[in-house]
PDB file of N, CA and C in Angstrom:
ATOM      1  N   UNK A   1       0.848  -1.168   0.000  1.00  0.00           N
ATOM      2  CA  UNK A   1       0.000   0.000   0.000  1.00  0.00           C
ATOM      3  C   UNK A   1       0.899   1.239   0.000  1.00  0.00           C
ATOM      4  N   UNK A   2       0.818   2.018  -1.288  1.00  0.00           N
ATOM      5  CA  UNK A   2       1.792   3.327  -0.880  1.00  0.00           C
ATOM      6  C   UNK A   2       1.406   4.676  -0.542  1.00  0.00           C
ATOM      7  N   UNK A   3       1.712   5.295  -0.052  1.00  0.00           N
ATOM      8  CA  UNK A   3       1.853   6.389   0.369  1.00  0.00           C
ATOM      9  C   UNK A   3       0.373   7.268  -0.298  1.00  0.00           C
ATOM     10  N   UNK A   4       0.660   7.448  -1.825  1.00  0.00           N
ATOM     11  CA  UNK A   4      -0.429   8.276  -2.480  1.00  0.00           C
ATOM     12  C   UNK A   4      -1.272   7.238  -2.710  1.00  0.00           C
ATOM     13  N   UNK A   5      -1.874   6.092  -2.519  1.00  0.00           N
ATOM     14  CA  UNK A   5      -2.973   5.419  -2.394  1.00  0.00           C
ATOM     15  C   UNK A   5      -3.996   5.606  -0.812  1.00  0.00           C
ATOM     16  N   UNK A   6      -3.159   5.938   0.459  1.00  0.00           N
ATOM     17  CA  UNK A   6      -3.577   6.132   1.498  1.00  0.00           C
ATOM     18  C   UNK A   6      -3.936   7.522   1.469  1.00  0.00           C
ATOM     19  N   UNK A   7      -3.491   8.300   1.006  1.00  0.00           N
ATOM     20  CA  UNK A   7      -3.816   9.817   0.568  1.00  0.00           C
ATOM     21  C   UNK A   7      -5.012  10.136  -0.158  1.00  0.00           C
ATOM     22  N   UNK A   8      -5.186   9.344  -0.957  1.00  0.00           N
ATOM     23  CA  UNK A   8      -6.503   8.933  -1.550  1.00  0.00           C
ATOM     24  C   UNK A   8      -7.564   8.693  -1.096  1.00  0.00           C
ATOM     25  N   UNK A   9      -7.668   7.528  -0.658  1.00  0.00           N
ATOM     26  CA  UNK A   9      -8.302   7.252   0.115  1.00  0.00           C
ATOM     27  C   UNK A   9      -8.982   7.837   0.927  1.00  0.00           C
ATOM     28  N   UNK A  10      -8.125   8.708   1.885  1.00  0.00           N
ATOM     29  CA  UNK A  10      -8.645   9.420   3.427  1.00  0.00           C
ATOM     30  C   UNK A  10      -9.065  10.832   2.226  1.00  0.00           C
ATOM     31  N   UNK A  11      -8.553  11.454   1.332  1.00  0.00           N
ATOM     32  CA  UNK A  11      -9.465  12.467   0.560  1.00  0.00           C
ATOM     33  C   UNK A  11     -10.395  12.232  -0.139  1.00  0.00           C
ATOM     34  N   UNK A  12     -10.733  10.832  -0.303  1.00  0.00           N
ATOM     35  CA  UNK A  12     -12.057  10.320  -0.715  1.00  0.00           C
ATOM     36  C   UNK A  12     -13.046  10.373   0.028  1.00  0.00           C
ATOM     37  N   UNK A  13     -12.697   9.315   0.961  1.00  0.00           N
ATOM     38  CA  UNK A  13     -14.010   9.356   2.061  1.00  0.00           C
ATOM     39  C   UNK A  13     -13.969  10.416   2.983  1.00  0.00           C
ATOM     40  N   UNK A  14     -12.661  11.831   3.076  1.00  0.00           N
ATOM     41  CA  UNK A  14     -13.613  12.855   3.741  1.00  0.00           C
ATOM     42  C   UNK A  14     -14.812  13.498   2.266  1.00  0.00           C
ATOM     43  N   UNK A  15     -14.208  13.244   1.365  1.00  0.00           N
ATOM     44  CA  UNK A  15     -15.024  13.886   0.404  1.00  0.00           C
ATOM     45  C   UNK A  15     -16.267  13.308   0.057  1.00  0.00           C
ATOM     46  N   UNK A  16     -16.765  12.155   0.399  1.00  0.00           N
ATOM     47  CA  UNK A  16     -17.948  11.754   0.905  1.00  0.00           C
ATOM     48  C   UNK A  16     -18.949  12.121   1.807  1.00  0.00           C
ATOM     49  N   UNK A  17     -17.656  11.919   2.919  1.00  0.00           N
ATOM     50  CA  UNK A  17     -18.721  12.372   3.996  1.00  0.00           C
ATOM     51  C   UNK A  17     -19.160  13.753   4.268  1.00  0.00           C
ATOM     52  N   UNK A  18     -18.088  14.779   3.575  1.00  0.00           N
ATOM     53  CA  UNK A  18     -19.265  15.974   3.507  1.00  0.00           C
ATOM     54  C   UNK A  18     -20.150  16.420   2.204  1.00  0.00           C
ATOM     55  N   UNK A  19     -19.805  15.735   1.546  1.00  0.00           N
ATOM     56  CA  UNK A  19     -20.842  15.736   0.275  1.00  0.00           C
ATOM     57  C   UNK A  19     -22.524  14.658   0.783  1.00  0.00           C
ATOM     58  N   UNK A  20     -21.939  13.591   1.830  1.00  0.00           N
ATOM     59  CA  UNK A  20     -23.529  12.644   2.222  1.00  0.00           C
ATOM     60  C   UNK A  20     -23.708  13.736   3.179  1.00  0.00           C
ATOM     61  N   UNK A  21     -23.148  14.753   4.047  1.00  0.00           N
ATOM     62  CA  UNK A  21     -23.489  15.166   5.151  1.00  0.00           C
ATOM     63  C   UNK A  21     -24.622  17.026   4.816  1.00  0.00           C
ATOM     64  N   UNK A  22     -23.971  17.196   3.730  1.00  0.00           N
ATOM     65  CA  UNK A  22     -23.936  18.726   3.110  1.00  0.00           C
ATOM     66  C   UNK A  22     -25.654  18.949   3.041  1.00  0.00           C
ATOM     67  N   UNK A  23     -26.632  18.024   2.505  1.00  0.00           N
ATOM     68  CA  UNK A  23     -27.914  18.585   2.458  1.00  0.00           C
ATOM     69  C   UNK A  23     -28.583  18.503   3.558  1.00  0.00           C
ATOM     70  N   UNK A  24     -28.266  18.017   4.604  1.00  0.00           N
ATOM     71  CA  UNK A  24     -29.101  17.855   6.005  1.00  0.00           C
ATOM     72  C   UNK A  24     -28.370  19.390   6.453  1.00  0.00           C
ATOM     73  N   UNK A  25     -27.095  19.338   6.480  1.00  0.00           N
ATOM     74  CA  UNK A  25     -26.638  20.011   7.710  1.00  0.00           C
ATOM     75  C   UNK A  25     -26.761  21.781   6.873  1.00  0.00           C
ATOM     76  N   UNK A  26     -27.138  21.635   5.317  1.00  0.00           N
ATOM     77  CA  UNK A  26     -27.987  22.901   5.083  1.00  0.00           C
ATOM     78  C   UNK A  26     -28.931  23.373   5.125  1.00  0.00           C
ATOM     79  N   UNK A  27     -29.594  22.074   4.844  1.00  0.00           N
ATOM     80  CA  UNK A  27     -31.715  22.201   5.231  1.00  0.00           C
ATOM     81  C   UNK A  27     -31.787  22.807   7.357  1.00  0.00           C
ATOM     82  N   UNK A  28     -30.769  22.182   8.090  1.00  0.00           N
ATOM     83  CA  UNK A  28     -30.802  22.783   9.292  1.00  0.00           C
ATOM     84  C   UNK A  28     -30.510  24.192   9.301  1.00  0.00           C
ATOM     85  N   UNK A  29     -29.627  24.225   8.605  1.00  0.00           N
ATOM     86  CA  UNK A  29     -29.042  25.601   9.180  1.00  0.00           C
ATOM     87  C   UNK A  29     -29.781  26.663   8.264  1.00  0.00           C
ATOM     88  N   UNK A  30     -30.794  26.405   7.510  1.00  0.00           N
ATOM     89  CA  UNK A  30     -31.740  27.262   6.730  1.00  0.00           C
ATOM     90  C   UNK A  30     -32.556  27.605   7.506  1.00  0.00           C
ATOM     91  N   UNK A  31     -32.914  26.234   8.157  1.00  0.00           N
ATOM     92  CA  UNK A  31     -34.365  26.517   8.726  1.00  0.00           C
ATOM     93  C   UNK A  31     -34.071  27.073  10.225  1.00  0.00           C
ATOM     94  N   UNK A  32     -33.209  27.325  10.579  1.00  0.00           N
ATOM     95  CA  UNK A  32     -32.080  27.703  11.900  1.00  0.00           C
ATOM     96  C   UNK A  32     -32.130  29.156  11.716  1.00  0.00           C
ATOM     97  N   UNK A  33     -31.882  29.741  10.700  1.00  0.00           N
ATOM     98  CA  UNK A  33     -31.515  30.762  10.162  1.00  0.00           C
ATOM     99  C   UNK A  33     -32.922  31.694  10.264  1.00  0.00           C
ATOM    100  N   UNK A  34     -33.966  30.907   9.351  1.00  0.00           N
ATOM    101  CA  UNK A  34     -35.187  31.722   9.210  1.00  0.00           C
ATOM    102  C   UNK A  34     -36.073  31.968  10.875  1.00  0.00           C
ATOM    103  N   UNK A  35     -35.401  30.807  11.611  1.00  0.00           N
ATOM    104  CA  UNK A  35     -36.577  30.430  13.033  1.00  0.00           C
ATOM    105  C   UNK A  35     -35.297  31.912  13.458  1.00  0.00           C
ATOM    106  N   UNK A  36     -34.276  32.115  13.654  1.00  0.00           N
ATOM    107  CA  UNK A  36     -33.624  33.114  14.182  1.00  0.00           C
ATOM    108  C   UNK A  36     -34.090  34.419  14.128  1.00  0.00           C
ATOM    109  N   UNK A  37     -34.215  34.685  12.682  1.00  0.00           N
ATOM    110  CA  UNK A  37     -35.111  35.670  12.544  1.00  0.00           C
ATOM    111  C   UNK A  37     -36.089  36.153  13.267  1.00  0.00           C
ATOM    112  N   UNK A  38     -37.362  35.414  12.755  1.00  0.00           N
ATOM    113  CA  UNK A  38     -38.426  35.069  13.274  1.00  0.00           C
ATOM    114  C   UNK A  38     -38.467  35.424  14.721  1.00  0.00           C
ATOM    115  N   UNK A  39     -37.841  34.787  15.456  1.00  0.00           N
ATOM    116  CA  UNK A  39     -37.942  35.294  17.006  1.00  0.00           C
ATOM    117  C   UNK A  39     -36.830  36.563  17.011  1.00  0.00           C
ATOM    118  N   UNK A  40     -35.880  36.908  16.460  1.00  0.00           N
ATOM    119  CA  UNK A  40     -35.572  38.408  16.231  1.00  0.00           C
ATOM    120  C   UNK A  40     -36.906  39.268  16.227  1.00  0.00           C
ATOM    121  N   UNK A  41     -37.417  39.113  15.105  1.00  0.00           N
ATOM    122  CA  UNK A  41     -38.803  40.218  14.758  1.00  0.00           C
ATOM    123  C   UNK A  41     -39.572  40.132  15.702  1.00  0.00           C
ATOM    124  N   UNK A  42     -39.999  38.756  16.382  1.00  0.00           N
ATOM    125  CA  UNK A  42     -41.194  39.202  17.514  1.00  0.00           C
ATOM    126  C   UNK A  42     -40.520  38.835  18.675  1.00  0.00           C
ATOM    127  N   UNK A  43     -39.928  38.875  19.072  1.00  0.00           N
ATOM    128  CA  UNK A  43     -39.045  39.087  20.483  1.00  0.00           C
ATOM    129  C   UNK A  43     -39.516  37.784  21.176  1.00  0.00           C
ATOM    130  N   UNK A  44     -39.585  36.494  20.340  1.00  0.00           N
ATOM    131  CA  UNK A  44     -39.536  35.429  21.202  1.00  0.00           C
ATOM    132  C   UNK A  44     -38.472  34.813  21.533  1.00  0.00           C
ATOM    133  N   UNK A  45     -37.934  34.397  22.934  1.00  0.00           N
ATOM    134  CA  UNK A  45     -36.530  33.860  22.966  1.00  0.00           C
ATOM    135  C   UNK A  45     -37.090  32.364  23.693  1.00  0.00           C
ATOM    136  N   UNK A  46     -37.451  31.354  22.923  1.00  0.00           N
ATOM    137  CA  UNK A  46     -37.792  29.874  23.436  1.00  0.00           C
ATOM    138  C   UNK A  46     -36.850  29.714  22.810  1.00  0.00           C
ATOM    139  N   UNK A  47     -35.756  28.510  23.502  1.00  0.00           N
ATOM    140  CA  UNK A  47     -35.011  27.398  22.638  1.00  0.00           C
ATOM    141  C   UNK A  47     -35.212  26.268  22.009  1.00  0.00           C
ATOM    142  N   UNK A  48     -37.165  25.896  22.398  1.00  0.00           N
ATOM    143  CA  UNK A  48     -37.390  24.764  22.083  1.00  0.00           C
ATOM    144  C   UNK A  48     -37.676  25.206  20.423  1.00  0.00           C
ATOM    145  N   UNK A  49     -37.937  26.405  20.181  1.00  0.00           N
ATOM    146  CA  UNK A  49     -38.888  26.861  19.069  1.00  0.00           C
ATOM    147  C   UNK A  49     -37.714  26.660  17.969  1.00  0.00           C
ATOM    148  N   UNK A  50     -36.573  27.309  18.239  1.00  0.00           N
ATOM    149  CA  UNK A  50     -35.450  26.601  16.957  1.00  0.00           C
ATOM    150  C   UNK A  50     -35.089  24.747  16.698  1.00  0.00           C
ATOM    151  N   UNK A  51     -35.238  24.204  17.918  1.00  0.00           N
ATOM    152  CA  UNK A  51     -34.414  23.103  17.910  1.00  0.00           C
ATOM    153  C   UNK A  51     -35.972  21.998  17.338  1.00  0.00           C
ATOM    154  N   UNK A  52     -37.381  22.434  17.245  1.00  0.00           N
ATOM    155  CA  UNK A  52     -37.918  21.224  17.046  1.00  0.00           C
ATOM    156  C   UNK A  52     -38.500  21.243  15.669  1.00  0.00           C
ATOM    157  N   UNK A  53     -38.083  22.754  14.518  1.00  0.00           N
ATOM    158  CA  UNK A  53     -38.181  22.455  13.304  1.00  0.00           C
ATOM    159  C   UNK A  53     -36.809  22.163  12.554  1.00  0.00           C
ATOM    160  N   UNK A  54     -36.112  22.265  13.504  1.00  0.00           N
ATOM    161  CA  UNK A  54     -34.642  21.459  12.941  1.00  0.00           C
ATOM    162  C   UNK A  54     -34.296  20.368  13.061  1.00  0.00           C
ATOM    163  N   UNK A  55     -35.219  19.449  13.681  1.00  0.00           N
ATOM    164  CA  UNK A  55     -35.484  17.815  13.663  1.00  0.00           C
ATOM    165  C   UNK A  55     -36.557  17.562  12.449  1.00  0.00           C
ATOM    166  N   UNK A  56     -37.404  18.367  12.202  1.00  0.00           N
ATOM    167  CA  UNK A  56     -38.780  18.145  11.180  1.00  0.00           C
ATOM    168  C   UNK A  56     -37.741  18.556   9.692  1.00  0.00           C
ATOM    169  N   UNK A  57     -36.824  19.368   9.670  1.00  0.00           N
ATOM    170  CA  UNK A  57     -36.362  20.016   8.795  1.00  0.00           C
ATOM    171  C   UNK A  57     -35.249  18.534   8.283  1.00  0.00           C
ATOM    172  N   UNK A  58     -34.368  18.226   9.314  1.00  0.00           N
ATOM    173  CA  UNK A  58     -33.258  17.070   8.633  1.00  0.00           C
ATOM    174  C   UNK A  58     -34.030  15.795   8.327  1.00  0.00           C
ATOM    175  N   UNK A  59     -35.614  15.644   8.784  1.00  0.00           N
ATOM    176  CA  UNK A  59     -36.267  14.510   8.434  1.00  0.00           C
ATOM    177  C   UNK A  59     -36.531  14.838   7.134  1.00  0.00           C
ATOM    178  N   UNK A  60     -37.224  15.690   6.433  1.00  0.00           N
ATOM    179  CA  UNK A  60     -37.535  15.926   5.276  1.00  0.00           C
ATOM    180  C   UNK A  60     -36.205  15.881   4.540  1.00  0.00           C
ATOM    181  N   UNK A  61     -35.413  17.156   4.771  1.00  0.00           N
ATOM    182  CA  UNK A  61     -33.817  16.405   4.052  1.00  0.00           C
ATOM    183  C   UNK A  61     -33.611  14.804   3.722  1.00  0.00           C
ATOM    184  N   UNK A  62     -33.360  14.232   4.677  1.00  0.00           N
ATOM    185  CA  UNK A  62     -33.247  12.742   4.501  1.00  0.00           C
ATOM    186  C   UNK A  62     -34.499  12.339   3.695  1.00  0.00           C
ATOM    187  N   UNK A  63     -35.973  12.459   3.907  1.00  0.00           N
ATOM    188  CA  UNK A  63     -36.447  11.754   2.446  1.00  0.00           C
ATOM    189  C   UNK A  63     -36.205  11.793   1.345  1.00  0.00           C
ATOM    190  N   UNK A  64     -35.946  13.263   1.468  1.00  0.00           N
ATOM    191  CA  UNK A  64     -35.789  13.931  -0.433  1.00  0.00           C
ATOM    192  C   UNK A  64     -34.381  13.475  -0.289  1.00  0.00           C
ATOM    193  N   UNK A  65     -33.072  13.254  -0.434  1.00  0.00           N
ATOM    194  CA  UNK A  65     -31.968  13.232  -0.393  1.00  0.00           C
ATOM    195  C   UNK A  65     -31.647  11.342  -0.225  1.00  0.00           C
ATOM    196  N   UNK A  66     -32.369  11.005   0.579  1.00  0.00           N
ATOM    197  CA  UNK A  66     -31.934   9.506   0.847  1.00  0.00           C
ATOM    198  C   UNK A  66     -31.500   8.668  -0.493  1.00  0.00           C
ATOM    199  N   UNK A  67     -32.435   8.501  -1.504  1.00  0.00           N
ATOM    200  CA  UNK A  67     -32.242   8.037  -2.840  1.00  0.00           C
ATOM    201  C   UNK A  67     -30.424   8.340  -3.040  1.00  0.00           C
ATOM    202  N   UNK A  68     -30.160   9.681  -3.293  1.00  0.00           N
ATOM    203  CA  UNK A  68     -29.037  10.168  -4.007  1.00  0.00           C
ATOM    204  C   UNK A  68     -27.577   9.531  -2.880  1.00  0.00           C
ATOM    205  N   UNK A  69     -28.104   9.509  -1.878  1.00  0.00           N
ATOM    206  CA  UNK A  69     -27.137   9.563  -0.719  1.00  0.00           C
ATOM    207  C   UNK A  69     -27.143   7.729  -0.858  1.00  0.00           C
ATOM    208  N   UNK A  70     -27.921   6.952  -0.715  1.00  0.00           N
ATOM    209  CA  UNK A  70     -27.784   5.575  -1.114  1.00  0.00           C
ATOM    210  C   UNK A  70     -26.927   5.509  -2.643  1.00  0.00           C
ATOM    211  N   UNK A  71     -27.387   5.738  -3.504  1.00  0.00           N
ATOM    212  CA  UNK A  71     -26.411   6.099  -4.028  1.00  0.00           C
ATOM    213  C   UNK A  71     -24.976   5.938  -4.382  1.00  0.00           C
ATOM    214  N   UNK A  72     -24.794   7.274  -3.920  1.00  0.00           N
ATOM    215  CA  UNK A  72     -23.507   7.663  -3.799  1.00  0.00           C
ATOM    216  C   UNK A  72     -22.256   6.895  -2.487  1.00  0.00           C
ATOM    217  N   UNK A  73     -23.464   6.686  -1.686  1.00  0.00           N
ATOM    218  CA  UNK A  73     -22.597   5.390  -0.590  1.00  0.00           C
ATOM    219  C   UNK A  73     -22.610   3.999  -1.314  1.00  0.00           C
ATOM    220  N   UNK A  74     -23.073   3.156  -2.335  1.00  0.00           N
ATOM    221  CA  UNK A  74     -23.027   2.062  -2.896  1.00  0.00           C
ATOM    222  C   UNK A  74     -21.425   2.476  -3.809  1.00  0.00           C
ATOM    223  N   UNK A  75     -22.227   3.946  -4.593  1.00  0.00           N
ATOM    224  CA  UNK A  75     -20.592   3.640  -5.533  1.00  0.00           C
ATOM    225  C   UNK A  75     -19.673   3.609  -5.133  1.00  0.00           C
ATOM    226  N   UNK A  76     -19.770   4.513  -3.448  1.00  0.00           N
ATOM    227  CA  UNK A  76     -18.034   4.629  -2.818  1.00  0.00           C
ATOM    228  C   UNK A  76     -17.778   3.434  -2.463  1.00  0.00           C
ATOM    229  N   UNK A  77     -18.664   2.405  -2.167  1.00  0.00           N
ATOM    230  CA  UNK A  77     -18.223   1.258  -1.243  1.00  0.00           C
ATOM    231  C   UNK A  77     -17.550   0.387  -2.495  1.00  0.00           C
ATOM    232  N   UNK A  78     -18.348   0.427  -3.706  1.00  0.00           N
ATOM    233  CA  UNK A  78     -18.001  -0.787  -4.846  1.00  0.00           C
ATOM    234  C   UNK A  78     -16.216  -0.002  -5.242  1.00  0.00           C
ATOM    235  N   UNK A  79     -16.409   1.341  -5.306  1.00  0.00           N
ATOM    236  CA  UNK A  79     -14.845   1.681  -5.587  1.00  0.00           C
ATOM    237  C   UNK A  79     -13.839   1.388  -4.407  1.00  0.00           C
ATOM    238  N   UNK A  80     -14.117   1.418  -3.166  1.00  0.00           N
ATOM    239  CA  UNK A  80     -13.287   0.691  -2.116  1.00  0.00           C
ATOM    240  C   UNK A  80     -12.893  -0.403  -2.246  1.00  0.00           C
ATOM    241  N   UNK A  81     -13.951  -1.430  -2.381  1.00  0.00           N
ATOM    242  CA  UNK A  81     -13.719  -2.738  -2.869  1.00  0.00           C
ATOM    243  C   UNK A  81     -13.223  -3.109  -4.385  1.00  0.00           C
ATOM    244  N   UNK A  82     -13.369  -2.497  -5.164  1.00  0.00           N
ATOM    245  CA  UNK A  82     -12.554  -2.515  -6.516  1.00  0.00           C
ATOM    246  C   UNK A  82     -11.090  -1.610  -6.048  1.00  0.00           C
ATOM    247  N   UNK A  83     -10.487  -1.090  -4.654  1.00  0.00           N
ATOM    248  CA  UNK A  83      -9.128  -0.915  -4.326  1.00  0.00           C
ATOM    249  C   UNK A  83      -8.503  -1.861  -3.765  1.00  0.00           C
ATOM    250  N   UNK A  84      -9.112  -2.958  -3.864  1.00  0.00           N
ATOM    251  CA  UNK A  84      -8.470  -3.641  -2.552  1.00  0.00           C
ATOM    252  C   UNK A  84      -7.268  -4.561  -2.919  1.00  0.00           C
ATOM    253  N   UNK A  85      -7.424  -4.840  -4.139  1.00  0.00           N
ATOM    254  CA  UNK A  85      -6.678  -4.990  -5.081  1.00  0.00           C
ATOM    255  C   UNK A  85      -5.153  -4.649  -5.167  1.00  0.00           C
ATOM    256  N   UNK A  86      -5.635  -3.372  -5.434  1.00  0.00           N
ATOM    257  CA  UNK A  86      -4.404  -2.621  -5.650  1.00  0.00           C
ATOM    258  C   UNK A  86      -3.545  -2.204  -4.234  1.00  0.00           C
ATOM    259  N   UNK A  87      -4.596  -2.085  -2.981  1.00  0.00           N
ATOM    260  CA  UNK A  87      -4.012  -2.279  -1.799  1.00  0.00           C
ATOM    261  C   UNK A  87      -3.104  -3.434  -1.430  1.00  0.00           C
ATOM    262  N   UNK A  88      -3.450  -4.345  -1.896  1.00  0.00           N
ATOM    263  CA  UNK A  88      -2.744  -5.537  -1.529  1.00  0.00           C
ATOM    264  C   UNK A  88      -1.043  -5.492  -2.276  1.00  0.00           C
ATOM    265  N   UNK A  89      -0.901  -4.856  -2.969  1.00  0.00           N
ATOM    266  CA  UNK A  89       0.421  -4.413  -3.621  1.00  0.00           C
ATOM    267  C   UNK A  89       1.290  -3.971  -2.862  1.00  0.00           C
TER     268      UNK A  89
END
């Protein structure tokens, strides 16, 4: 296993994991963003009021997104396993 194959690798799967991670953790911080507001303009300061459409918000993310994100975790896994190969070198 050399050097620029392990380099690879670890810049692969971080490049996965924030590409599988990127539409949840934007659909939160949208809907984070607008609830901020929102209690800006009418002077509500609850903490429950941000944190329980940002559970409703990464659920919807994950439906719409799940398809693409299955996906894209099958091809990384079949290209891992089509390295293993060459790991063994």
């Amino acid at each position: 296993m050399t050097p620029e194959l392990v380099v690879q690798l670890a810049r692969r799967s971080f490049e996965a994991t924030l590409l599988l991670a990127a539409p949840l953790l934007l659909f939160s911080l949208l809907v984070g963003l607008l609830i901020s507001v929102f209690q800006a303009v009418t002077s509500i300061n609850e903490a429950t009021l941000a944190f329980a459409p940002k559970i409703v918000a990464v659920m919807v993310a994950m439906v719409i997104f799940f398809p693409w994100m299955m996906s894209y975790m099958s091809d990384f896994t079949r290209e891992i396993y089509s390295m293993i190969a060459m790991m063994r070198r």
